[in-house]
PDB file of N, CA and C in Angstrom:
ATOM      1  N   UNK A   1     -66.828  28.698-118.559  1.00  0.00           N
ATOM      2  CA  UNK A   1     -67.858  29.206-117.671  1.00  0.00           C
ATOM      3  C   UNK A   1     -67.250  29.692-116.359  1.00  0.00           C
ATOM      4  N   UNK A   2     -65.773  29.042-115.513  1.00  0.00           N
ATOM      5  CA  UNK A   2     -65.673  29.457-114.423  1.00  0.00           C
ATOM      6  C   UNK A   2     -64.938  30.812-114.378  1.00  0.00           C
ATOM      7  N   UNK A   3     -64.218  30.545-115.780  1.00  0.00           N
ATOM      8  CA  UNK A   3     -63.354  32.059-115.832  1.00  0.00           C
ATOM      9  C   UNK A   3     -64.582  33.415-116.109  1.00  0.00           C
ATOM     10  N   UNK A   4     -65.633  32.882-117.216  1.00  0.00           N
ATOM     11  CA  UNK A   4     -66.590  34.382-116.922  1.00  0.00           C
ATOM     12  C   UNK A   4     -67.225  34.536-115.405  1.00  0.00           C
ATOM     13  N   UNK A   5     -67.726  33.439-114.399  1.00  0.00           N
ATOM     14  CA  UNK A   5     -67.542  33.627-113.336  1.00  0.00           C
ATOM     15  C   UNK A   5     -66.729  34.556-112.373  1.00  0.00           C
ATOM     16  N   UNK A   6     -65.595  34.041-112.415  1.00  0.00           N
ATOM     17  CA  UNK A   6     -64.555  35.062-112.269  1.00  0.00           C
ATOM     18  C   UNK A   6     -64.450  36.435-112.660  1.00  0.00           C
ATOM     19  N   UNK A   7     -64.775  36.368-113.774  1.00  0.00           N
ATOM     20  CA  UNK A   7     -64.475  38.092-113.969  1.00  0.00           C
ATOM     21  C   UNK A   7     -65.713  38.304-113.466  1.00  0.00           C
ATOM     22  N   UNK A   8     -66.213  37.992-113.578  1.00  0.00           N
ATOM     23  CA  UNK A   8     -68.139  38.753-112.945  1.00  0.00           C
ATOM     24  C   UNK A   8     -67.668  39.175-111.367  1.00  0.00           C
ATOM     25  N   UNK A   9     -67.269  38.357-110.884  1.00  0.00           N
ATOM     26  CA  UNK A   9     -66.734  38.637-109.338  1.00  0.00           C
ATOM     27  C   UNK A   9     -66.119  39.600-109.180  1.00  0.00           C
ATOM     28  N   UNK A  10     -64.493  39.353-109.550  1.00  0.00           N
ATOM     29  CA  UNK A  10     -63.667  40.448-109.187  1.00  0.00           C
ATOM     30  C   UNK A  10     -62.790  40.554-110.629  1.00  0.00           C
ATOM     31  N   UNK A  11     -63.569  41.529-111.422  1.00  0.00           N
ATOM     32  CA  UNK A  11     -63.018  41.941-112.855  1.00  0.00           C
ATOM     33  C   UNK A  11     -61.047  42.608-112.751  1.00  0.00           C
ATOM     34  N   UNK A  12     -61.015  42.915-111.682  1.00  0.00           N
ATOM     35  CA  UNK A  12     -60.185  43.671-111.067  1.00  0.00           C
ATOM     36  C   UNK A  12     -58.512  42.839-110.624  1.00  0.00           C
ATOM     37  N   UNK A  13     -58.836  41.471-109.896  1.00  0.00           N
ATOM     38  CA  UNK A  13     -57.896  40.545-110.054  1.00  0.00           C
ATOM     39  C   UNK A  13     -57.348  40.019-111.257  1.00  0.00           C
ATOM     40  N   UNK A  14     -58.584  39.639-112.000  1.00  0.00           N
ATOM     41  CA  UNK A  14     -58.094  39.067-113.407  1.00  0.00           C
ATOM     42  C   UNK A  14     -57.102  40.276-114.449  1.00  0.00           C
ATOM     43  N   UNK A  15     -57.635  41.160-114.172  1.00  0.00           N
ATOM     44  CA  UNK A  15     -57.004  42.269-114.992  1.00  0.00           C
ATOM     45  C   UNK A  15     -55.464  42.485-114.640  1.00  0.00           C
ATOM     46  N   UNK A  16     -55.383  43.178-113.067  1.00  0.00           N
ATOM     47  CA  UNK A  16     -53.914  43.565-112.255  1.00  0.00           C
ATOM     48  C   UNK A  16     -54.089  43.179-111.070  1.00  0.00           C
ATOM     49  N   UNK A  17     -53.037  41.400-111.681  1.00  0.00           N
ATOM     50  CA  UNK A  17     -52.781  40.869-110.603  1.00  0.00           C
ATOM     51  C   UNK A  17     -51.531  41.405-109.526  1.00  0.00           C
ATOM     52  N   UNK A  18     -51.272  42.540-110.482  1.00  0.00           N
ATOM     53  CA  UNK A  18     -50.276  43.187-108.905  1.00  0.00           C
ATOM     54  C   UNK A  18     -50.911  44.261-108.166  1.00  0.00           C
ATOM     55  N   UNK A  19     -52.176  43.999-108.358  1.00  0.00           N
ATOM     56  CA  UNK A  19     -52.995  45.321-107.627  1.00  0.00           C
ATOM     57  C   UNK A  19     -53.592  44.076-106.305  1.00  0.00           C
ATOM     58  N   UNK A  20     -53.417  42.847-106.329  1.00  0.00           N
ATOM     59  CA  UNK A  20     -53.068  41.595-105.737  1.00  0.00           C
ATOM     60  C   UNK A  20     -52.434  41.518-104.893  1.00  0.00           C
ATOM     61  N   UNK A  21     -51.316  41.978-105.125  1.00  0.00           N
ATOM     62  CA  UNK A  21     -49.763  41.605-104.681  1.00  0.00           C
ATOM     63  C   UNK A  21     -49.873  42.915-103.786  1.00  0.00           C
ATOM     64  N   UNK A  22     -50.111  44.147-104.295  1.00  0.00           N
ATOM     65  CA  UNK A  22     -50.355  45.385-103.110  1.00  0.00           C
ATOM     66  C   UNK A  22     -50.951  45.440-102.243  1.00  0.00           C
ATOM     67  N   UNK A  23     -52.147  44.647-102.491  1.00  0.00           N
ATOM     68  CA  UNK A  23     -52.897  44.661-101.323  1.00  0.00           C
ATOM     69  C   UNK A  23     -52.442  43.545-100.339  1.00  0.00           C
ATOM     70  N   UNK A  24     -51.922  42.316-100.661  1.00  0.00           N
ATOM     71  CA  UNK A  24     -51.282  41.241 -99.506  1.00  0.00           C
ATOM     72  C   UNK A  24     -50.090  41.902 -98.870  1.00  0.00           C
ATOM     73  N   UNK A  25     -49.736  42.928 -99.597  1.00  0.00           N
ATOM     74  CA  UNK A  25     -48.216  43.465 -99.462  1.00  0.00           C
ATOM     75  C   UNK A  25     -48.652  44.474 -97.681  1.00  0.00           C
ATOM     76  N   UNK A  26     -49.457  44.896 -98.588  1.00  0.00           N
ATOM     77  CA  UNK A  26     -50.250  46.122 -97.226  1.00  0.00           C
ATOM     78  C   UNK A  26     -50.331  45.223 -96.051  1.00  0.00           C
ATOM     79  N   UNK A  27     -51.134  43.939 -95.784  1.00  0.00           N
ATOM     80  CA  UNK A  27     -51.962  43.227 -95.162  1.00  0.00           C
ATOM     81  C   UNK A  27     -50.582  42.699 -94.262  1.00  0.00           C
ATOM     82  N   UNK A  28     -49.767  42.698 -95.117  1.00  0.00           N
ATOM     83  CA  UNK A  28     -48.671  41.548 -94.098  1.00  0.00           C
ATOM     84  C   UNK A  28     -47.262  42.590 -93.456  1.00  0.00           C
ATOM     85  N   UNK A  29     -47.493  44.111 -94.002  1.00  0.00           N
ATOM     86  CA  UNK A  29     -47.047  45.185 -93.180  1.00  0.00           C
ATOM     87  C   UNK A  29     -48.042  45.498 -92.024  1.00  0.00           C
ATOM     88  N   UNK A  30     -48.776  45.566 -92.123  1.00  0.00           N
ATOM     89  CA  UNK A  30     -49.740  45.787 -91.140  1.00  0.00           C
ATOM     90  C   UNK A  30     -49.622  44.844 -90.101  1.00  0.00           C
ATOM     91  N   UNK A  31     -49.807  43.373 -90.387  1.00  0.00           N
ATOM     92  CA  UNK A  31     -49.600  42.214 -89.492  1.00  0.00           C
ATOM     93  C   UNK A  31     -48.769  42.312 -88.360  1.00  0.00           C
ATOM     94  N   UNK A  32     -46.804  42.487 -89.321  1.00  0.00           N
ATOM     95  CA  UNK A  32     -45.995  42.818 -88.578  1.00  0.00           C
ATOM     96  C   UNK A  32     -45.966  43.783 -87.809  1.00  0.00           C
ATOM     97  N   UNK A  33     -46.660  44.818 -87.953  1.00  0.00           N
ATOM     98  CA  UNK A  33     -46.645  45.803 -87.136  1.00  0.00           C
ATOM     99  C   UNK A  33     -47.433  45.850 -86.038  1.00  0.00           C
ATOM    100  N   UNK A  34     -48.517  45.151 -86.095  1.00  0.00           N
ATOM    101  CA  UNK A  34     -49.343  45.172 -84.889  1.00  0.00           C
ATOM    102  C   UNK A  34     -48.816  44.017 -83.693  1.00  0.00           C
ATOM    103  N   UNK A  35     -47.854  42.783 -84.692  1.00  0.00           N
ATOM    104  CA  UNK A  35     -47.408  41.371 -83.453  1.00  0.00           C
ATOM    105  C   UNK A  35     -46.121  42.020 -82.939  1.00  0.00           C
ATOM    106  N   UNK A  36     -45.393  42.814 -83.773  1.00  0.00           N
ATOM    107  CA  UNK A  36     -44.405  43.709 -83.325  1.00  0.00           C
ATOM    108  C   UNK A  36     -44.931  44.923 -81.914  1.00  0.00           C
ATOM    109  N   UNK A  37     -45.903  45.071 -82.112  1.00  0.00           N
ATOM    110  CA  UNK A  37     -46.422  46.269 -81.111  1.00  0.00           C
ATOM    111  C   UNK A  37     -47.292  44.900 -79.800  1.00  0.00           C
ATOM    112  N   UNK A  38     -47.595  44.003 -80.164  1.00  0.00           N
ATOM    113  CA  UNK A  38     -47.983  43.346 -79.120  1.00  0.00           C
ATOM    114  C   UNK A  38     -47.266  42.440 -78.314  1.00  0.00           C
ATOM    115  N   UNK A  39     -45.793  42.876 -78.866  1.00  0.00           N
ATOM    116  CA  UNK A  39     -44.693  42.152 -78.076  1.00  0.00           C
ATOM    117  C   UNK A  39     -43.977  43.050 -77.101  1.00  0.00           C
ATOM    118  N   UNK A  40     -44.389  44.497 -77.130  1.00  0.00           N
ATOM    119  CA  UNK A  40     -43.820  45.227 -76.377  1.00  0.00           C
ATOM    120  C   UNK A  40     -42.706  46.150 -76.993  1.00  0.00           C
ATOM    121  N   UNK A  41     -42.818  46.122 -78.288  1.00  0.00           N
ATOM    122  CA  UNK A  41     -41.216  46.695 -79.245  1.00  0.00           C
ATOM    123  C   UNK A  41     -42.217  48.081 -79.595  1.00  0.00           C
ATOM    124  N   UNK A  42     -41.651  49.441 -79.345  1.00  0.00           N
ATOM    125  CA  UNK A  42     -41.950  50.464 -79.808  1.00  0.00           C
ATOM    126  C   UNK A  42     -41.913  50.837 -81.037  1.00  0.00           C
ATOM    127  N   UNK A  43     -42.740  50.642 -81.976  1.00  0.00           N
ATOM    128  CA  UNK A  43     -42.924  51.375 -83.532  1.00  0.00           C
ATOM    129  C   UNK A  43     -43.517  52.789 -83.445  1.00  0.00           C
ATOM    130  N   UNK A  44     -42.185  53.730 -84.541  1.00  0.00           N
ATOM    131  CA  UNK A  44     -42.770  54.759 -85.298  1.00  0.00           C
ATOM    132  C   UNK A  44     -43.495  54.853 -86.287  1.00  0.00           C
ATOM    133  N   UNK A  45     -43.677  55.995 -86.605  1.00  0.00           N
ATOM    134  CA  UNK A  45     -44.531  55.933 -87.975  1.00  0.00           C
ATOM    135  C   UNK A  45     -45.638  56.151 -88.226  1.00  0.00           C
ATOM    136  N   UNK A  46     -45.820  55.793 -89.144  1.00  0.00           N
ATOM    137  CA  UNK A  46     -47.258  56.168 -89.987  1.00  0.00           C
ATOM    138  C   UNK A  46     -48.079  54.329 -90.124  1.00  0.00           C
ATOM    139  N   UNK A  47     -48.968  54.401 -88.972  1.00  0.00           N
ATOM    140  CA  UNK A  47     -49.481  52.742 -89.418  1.00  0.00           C
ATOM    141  C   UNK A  47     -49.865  52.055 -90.611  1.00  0.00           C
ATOM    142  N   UNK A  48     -50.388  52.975 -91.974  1.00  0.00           N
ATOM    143  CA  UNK A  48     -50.051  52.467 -92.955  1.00  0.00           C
ATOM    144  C   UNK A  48     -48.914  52.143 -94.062  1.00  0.00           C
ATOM    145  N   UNK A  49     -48.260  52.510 -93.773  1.00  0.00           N
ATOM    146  CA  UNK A  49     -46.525  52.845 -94.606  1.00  0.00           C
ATOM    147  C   UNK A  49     -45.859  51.238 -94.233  1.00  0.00           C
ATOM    148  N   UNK A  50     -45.324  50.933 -95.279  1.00  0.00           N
ATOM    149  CA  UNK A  50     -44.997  49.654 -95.744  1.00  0.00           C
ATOM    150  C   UNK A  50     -43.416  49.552 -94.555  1.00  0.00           C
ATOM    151  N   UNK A  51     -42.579  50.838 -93.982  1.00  0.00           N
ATOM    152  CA  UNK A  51     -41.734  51.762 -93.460  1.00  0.00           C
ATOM    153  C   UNK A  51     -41.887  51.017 -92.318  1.00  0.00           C
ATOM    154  N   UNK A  52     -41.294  50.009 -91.376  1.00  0.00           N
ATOM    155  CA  UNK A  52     -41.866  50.322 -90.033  1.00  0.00           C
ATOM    156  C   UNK A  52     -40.646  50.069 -89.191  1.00  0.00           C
ATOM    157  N   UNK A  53     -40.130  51.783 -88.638  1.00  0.00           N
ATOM    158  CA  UNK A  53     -38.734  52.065 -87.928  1.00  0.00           C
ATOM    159  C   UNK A  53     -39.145  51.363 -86.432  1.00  0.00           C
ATOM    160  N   UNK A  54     -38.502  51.049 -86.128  1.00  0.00           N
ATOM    161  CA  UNK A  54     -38.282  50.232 -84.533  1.00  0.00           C
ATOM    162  C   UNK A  54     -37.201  50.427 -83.927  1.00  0.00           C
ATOM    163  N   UNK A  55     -37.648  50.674 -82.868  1.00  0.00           N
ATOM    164  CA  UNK A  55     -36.934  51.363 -81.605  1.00  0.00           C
ATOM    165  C   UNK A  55     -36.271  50.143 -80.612  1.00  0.00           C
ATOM    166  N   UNK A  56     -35.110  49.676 -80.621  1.00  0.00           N
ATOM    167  CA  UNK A  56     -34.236  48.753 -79.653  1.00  0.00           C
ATOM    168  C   UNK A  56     -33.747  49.538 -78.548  1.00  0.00           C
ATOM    169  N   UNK A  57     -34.221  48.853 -77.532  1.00  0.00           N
ATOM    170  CA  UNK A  57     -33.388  49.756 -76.466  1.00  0.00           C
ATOM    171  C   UNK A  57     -32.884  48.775 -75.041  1.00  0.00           C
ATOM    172  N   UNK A  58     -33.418  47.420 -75.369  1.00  0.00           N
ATOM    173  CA  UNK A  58     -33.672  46.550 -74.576  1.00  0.00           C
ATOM    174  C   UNK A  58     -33.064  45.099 -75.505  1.00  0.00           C
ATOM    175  N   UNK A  59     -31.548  45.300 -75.542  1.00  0.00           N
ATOM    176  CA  UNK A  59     -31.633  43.904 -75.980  1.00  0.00           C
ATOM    177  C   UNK A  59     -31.880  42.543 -75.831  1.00  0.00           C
ATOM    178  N   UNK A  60     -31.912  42.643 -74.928  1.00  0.00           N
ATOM    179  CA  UNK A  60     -32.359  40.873 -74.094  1.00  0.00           C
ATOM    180  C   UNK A  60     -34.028  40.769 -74.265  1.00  0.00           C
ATOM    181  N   UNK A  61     -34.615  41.549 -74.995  1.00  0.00           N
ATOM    182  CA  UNK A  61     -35.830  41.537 -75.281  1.00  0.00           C
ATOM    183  C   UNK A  61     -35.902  40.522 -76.764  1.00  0.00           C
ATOM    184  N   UNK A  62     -35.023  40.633 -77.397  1.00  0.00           N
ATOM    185  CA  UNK A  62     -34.702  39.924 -78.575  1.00  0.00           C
ATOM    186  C   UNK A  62     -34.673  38.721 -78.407  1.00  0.00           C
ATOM    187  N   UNK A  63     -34.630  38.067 -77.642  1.00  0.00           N
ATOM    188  CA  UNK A  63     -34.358  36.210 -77.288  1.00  0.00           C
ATOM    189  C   UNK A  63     -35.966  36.197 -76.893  1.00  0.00           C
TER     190      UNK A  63
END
């Protein structure tokens, strides 16, 4: 009963659980990129792109 539950919910997990894994994948690029940008470190890019180039110019910012 809990597994037809389940699929009734999200038919979509049970099926491709790496469609799972893409989306946490997204969620925790994103993360870094925004605690990275609220520390003062300059990111390029494209805010969704898994990609995220960073600009050092200040090393004592690193400690």
């Amino acid at each position: 009963m809990t597994l037809f539950m389940n699929m009734r919910s999200n038919p979509v997990s049970l099926l491709c659980p790496g469609k799972k894994r893409i989306q946490q994948f997204k969620w925790n690029c994103r993360y870094f990129r925004r605690h990275l940008h609220e520390r003062g470190y300059i990111i390029y890019g494209n805010k969704n792109s898994p990609v995220v180039p960073l600009l050092l110019f200040m090393p004592t910012k690193l400690v």
